[in-house]
PDB file of N, CA and C in Angstrom:
ATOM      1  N   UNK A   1     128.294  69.463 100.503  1.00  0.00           N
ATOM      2  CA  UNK A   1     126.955  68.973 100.279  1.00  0.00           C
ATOM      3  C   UNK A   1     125.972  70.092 100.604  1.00  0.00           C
ATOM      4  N   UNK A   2     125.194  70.743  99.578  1.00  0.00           N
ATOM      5  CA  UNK A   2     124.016  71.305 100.081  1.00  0.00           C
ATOM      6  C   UNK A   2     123.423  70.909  99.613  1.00  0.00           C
ATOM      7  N   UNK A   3     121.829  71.599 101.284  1.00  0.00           N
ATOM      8  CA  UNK A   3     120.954  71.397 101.070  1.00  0.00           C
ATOM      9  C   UNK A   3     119.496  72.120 100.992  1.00  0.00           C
ATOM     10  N   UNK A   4     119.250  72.183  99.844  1.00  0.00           N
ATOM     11  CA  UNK A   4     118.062  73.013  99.994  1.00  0.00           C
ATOM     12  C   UNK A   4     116.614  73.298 100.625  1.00  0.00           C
ATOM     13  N   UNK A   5     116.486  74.422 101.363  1.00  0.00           N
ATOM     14  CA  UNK A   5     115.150  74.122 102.565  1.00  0.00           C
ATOM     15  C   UNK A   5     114.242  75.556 101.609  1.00  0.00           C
ATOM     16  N   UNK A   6     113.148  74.756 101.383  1.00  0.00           N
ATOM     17  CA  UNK A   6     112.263  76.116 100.690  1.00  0.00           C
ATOM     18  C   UNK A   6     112.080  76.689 101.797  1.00  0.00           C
ATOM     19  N   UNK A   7     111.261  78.010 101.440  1.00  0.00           N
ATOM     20  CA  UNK A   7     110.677  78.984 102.512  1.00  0.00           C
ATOM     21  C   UNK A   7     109.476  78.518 102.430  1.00  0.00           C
ATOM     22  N   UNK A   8     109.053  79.040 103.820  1.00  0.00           N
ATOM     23  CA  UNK A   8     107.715  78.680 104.075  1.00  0.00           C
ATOM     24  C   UNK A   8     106.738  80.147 103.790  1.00  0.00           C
ATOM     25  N   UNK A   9     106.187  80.252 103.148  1.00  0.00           N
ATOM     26  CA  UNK A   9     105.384  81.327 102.722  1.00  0.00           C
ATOM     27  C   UNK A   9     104.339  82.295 103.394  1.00  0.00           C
ATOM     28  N   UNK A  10     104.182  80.804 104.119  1.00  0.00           N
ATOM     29  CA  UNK A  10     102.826  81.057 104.914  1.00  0.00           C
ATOM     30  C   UNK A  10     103.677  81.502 106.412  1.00  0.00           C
ATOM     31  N   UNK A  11     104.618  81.641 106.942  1.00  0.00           N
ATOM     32  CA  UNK A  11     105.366  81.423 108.015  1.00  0.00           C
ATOM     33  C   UNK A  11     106.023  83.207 107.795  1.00  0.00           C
ATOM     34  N   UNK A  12     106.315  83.278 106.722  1.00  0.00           N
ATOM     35  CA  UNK A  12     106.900  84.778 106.503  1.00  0.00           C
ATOM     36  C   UNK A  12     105.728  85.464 106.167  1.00  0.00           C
ATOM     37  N   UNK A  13     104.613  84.991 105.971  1.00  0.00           N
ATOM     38  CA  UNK A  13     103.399  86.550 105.694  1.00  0.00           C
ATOM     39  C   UNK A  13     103.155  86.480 107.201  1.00  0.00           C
ATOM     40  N   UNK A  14     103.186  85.310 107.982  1.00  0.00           N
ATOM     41  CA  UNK A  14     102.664  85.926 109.048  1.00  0.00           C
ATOM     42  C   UNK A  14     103.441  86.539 110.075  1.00  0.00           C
ATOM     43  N   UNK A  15     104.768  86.446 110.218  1.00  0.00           N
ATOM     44  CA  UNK A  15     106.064  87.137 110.585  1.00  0.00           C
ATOM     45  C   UNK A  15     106.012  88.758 109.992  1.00  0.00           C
ATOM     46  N   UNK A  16     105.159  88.868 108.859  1.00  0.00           N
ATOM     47  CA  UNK A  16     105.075  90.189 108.060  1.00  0.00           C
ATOM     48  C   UNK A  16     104.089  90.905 109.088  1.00  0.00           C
ATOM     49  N   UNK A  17     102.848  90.329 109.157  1.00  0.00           N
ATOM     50  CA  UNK A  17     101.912  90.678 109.250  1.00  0.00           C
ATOM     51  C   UNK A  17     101.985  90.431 111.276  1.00  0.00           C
ATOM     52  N   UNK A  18     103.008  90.272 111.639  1.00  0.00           N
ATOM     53  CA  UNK A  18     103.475  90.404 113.190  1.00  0.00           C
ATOM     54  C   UNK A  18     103.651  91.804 113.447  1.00  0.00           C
ATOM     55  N   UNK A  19     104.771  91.708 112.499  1.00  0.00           N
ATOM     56  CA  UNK A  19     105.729  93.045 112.481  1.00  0.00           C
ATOM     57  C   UNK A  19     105.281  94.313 112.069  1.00  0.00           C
ATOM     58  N   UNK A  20     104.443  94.798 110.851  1.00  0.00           N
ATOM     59  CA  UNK A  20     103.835  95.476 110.961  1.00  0.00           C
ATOM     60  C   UNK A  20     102.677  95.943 111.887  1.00  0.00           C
ATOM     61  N   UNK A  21     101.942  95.053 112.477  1.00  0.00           N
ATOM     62  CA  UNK A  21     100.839  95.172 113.569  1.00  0.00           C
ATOM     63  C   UNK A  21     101.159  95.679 114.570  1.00  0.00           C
ATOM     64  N   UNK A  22     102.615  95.020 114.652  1.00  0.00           N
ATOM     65  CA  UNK A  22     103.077  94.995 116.207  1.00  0.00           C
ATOM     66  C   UNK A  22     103.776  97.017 116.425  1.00  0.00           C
ATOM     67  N   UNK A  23     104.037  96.982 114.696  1.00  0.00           N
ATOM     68  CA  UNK A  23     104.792  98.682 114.950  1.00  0.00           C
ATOM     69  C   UNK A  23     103.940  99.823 114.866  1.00  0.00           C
ATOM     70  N   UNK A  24     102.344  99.018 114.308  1.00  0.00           N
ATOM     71  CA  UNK A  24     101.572 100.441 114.398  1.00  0.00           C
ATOM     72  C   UNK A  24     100.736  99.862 115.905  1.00  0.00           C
ATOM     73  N   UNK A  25     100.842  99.263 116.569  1.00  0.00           N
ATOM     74  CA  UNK A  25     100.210  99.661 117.709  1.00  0.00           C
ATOM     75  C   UNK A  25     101.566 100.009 119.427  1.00  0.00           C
ATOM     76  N   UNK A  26     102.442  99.903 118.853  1.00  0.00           N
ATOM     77  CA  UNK A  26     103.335 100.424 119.814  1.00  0.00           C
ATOM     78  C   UNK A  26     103.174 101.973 118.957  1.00  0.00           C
ATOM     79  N   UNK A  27     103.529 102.236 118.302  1.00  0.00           N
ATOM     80  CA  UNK A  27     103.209 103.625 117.690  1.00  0.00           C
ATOM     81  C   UNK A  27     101.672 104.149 118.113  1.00  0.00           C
ATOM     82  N   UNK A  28     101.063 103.955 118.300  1.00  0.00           N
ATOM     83  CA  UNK A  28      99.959 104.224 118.813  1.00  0.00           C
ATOM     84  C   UNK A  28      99.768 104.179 120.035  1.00  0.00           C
ATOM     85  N   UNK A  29     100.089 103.042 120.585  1.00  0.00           N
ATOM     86  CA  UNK A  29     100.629 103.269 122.751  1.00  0.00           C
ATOM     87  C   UNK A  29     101.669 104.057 123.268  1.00  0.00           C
ATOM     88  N   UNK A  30     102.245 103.678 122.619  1.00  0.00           N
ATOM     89  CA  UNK A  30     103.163 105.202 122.864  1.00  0.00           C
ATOM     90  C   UNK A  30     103.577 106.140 122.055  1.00  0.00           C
ATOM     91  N   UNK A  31     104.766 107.039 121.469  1.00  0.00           N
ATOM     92  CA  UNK A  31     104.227 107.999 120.930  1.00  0.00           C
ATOM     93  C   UNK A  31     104.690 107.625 119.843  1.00  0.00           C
ATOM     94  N   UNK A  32     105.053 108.399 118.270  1.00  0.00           N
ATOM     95  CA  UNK A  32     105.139 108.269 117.300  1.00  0.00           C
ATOM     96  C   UNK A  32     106.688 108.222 117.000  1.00  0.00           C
ATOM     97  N   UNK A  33     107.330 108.624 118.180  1.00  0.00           N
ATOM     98  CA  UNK A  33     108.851 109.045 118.444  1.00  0.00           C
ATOM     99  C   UNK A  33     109.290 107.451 118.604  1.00  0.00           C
ATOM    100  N   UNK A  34     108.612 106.512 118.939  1.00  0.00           N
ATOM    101  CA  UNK A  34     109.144 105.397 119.622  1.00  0.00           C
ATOM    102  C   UNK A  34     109.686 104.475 118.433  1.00  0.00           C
ATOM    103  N   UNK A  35     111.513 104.121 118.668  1.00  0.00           N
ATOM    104  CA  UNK A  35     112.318 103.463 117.809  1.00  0.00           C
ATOM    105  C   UNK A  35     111.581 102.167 117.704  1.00  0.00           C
ATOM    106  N   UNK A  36     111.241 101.379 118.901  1.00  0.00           N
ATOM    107  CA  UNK A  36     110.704 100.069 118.739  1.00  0.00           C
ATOM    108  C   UNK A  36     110.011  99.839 117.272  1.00  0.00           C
ATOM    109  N   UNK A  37     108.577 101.155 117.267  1.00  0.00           N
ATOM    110  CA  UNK A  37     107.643 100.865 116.321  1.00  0.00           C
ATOM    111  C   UNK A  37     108.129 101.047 115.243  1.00  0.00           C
ATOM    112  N   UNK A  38     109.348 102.228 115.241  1.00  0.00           N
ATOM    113  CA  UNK A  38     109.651 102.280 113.789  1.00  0.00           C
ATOM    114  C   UNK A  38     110.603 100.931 113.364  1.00  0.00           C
ATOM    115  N   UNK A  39     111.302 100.457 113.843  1.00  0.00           N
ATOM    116  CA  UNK A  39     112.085  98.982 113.234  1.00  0.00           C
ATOM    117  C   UNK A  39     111.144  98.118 113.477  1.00  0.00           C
ATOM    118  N   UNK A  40     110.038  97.819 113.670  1.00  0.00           N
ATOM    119  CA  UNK A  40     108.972  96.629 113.569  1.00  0.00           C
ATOM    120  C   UNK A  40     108.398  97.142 112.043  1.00  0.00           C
ATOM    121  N   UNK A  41     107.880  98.578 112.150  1.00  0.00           N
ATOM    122  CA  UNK A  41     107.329  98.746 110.704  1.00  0.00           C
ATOM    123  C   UNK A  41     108.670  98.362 109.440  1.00  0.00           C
ATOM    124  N   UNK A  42     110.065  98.931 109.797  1.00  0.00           N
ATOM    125  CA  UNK A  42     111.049  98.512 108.534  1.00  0.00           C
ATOM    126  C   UNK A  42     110.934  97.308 108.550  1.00  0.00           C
ATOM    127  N   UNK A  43     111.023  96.403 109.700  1.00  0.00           N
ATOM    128  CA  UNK A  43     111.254  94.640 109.358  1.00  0.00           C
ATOM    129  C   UNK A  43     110.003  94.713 108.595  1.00  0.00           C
ATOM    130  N   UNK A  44     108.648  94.635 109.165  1.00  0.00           N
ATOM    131  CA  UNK A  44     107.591  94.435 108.292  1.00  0.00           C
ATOM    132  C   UNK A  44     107.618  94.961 107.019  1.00  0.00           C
ATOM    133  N   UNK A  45     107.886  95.974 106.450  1.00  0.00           N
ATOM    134  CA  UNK A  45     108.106  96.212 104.809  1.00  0.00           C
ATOM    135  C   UNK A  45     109.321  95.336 104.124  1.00  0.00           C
ATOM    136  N   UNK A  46     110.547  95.284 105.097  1.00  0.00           N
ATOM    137  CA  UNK A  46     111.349  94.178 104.072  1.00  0.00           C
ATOM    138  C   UNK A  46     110.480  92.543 104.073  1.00  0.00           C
ATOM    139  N   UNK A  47     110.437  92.344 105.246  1.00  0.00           N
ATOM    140  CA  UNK A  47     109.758  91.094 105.083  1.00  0.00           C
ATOM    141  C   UNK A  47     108.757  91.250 104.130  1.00  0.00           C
ATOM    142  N   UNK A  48     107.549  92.073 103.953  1.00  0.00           N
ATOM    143  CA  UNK A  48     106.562  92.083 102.605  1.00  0.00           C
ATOM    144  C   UNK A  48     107.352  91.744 101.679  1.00  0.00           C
ATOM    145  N   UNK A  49     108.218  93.104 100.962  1.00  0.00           N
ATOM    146  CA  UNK A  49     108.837  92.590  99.591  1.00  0.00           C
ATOM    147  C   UNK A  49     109.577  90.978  99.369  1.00  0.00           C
ATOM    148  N   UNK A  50     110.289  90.742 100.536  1.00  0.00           N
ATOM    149  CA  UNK A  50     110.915  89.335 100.250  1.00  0.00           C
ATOM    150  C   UNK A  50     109.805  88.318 100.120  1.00  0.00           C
ATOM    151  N   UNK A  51     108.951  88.401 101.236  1.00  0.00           N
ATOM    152  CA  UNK A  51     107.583  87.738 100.381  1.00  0.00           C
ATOM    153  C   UNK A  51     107.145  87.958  98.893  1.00  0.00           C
ATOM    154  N   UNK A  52     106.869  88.819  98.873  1.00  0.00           N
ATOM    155  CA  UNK A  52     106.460  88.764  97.542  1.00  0.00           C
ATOM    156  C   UNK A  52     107.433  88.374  96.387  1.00  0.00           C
ATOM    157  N   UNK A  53     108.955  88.274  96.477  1.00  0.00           N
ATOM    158  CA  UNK A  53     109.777  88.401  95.561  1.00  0.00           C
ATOM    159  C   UNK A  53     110.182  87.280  95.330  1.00  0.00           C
ATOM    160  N   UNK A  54     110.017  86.251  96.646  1.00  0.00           N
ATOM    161  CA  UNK A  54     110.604  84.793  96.187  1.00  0.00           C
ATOM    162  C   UNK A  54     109.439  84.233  95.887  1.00  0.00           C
ATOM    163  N   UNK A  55     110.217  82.827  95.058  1.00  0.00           N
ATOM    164  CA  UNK A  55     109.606  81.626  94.331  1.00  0.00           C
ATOM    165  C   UNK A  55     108.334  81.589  94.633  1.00  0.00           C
ATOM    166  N   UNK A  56     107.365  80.731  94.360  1.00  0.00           N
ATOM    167  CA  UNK A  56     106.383  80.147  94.660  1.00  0.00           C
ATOM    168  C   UNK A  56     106.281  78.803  94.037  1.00  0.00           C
ATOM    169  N   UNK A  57     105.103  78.289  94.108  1.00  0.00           N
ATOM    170  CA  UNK A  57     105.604  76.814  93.050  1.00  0.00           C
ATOM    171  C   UNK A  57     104.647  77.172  91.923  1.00  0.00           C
ATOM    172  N   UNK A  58     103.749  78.101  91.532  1.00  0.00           N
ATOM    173  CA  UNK A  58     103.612  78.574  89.963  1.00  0.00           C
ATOM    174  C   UNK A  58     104.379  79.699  89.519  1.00  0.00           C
ATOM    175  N   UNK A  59     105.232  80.456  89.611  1.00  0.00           N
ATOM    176  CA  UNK A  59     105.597  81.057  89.466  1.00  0.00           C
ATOM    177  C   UNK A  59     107.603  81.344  90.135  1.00  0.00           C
ATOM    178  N   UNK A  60     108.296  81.410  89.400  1.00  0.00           N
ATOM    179  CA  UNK A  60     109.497  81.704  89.857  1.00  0.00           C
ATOM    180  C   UNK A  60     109.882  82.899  90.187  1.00  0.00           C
ATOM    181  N   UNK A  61     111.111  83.323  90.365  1.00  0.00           N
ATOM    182  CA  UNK A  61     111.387  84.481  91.749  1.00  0.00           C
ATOM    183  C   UNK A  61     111.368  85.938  90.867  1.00  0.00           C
ATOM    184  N   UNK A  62     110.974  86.579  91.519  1.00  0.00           N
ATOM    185  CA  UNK A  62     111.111  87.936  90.574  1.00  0.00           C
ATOM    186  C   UNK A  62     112.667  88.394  90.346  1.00  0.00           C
ATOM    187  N   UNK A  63     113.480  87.769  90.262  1.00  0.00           N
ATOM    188  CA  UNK A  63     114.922  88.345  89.754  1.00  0.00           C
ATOM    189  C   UNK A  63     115.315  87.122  88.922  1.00  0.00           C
ATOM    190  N   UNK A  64     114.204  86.126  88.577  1.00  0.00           N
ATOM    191  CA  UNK A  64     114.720  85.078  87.980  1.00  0.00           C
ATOM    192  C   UNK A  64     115.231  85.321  86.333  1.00  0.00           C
ATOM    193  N   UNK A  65     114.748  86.024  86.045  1.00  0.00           N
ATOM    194  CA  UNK A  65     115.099  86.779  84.523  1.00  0.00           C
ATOM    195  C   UNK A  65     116.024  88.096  84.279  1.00  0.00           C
ATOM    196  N   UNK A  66     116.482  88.302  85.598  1.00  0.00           N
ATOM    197  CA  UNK A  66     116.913  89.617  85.525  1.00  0.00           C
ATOM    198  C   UNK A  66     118.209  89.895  84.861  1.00  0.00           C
ATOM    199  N   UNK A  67     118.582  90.682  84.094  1.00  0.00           N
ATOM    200  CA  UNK A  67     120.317  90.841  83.547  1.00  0.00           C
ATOM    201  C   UNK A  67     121.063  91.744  84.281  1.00  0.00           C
ATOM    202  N   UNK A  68     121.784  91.383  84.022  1.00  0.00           N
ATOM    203  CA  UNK A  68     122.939  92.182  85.025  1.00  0.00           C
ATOM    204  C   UNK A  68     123.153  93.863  84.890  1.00  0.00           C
ATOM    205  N   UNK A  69     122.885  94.309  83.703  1.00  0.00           N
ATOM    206  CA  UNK A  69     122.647  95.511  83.155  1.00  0.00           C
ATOM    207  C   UNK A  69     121.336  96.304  84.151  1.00  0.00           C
ATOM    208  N   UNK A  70     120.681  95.384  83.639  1.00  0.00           N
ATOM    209  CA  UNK A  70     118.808  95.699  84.710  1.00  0.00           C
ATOM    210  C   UNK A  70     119.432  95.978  86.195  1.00  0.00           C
ATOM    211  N   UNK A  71     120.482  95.075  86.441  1.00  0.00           N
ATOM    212  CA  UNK A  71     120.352  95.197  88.101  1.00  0.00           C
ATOM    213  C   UNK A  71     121.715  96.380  88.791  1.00  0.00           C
ATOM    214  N   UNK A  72     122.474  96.731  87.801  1.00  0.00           N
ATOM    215  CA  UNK A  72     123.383  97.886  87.996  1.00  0.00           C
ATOM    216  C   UNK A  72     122.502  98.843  87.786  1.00  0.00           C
ATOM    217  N   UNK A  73     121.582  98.852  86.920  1.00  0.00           N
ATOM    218  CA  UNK A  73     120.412 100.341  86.439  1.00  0.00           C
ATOM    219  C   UNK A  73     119.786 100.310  88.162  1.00  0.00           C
ATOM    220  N   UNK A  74     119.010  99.698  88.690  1.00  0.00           N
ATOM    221  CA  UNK A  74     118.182  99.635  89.747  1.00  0.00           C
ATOM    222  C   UNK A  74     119.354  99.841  91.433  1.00  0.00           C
ATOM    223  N   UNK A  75     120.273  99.759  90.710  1.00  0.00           N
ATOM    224  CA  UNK A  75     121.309  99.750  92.150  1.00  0.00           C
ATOM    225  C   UNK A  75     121.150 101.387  91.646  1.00  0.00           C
ATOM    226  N   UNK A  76     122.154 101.665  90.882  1.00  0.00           N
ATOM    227  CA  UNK A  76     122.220 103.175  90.455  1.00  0.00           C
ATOM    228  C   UNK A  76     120.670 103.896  91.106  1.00  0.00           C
ATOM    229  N   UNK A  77     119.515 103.460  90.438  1.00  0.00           N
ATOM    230  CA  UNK A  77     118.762 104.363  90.967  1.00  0.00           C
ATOM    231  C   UNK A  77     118.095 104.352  91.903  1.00  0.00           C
ATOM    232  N   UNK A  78     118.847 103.362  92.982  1.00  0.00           N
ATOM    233  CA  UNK A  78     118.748 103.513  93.919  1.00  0.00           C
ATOM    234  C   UNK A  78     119.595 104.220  95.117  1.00  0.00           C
ATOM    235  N   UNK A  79     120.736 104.687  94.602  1.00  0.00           N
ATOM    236  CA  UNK A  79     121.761 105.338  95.246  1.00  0.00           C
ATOM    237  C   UNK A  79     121.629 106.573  95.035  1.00  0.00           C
ATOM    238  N   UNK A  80     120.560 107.259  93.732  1.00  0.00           N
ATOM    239  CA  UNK A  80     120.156 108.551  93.336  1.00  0.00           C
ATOM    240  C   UNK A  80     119.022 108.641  94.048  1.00  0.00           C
ATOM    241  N   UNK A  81     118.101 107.918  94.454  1.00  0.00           N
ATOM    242  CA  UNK A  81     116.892 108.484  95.224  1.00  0.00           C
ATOM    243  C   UNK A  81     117.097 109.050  96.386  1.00  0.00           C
ATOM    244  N   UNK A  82     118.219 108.695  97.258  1.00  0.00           N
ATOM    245  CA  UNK A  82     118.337 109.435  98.579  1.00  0.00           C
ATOM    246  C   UNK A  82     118.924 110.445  98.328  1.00  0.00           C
ATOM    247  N   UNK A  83     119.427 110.464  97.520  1.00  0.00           N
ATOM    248  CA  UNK A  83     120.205 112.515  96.745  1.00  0.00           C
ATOM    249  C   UNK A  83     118.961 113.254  96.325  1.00  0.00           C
ATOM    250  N   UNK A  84     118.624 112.896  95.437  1.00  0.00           N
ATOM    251  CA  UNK A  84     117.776 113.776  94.684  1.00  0.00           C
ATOM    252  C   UNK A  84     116.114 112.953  94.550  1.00  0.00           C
ATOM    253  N   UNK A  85     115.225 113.118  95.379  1.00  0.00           N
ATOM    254  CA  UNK A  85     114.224 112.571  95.799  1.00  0.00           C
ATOM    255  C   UNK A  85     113.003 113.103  94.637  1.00  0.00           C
ATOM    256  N   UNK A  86     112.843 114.455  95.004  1.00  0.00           N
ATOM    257  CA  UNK A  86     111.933 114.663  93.575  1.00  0.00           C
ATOM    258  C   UNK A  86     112.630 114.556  92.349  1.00  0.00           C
ATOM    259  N   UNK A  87     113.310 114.606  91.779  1.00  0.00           N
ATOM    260  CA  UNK A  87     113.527 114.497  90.310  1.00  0.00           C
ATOM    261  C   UNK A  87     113.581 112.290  90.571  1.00  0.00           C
ATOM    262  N   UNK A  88     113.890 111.796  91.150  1.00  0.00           N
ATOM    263  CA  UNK A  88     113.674 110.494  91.219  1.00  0.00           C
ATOM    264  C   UNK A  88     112.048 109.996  91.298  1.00  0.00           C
ATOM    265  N   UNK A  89     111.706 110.949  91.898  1.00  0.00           N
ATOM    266  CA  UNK A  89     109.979 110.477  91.892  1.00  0.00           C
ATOM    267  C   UNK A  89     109.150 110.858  90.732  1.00  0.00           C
ATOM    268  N   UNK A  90     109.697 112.277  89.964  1.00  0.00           N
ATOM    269  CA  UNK A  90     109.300 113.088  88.644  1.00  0.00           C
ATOM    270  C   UNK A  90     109.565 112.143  87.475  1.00  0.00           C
ATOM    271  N   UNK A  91     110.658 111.065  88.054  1.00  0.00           N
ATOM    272  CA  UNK A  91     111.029 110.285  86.808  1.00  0.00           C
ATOM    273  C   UNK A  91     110.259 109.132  86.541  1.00  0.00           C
ATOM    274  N   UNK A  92     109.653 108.412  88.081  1.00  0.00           N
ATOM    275  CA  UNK A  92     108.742 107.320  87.820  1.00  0.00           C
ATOM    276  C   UNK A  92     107.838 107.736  87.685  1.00  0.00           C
ATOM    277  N   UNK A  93     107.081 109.012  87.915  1.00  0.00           N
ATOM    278  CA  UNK A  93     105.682 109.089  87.569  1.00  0.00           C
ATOM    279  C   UNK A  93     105.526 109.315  85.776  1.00  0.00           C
ATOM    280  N   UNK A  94     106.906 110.059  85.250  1.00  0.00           N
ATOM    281  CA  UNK A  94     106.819 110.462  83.944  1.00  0.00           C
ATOM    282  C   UNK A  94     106.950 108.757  83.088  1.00  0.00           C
ATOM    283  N   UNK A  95     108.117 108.216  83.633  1.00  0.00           N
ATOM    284  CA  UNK A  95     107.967 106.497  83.441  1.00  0.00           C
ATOM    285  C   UNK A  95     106.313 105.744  83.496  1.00  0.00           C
ATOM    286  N   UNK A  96     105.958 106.342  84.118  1.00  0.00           N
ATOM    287  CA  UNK A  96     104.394 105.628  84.606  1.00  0.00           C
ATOM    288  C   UNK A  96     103.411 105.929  83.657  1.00  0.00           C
ATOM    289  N   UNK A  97     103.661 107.462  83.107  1.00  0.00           N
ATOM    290  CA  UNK A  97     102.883 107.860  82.721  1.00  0.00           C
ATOM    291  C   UNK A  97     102.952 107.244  80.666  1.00  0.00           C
ATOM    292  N   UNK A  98     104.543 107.354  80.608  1.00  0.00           N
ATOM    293  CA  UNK A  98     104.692 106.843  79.100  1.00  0.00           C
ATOM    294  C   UNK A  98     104.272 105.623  78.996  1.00  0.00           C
ATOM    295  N   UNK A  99     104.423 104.380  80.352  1.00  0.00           N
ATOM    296  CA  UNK A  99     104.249 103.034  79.822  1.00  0.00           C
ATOM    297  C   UNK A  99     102.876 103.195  79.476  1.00  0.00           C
ATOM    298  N   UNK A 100     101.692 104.217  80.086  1.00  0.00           N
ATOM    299  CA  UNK A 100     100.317 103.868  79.600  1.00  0.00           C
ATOM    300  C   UNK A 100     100.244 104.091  78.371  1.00  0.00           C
ATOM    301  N   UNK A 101     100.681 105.362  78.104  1.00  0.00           N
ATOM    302  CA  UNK A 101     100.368 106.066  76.492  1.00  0.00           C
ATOM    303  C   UNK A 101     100.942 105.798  75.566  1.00  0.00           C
ATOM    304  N   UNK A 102     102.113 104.762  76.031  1.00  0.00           N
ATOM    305  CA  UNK A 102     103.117 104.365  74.671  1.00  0.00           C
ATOM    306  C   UNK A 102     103.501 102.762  74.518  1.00  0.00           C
ATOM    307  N   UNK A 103     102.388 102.494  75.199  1.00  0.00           N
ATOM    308  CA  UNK A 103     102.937 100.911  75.263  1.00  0.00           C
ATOM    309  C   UNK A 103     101.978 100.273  73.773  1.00  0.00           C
ATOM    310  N   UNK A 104     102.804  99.178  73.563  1.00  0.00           N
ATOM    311  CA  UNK A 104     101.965  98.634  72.123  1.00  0.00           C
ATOM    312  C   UNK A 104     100.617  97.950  72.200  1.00  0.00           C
ATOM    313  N   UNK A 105      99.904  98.147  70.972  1.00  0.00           N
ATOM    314  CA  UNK A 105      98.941  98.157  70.270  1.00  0.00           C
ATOM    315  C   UNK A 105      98.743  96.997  70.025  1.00  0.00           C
ATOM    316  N   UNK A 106      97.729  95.749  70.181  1.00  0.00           N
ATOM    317  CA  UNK A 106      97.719  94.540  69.661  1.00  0.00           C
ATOM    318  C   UNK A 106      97.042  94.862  68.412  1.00  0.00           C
ATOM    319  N   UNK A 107      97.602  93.781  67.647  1.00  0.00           N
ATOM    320  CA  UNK A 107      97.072  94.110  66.592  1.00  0.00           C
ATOM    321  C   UNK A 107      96.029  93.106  66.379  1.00  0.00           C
ATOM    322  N   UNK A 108      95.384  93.495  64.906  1.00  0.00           N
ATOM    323  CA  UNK A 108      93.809  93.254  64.799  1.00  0.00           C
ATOM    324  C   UNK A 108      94.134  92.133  63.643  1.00  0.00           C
TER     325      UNK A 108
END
């Protein structure tokens, strides 16, 4: 038997918004070296994205459409960014730069 418990939305931004606070002011009381602040700032960035990525009730989850193809591409380039960092960053900005200049034209 399962059972399904939504997330509470409002309960994880503010768990977000703990965790980040909490890692830039230990980073700031003490020094910049301090592990504490840096794993309060990582929890606080995963917690952001998982916020942002699940459900809502207008909108469904951002992997709700996703194909399996899409999600071996995004694993892959994600296992290439810690190798090769600029040519991974050269690639989204050049990506960034085609979706403006080449994306379609509505027509008239």
């Amino acid at each position: 038997m399962s059972t399904h418990r939504p997330v509470n939305h409002i309960l994880l931004g503010v768990l977000t918004l703990g965790c980040l606070l909490g890692g830039v002011v230990v980073l700031v009381v003490q020094s910049t070296d301090s592990q504490l602040g840096a794993s309060l700032l990582r929890t606080g960035v995963l917690l952001g994205t998982l916020w942002l990525a699940l459900p809502t009730r207008r909108r469904e989850a951002a992997w709700a459409h996703l194909s399996p193809w899409t999600l071996v591409g995004l694993v892959g380039l994600c296992l290439l960014a810690g190798r090769y960092k600029y040519i991974f960053l050269g690639g989204i900005v050049l990506m960034a730069v085609m979706a403006i200049f080449l994306r379609p034209r509505p027509s008239r």
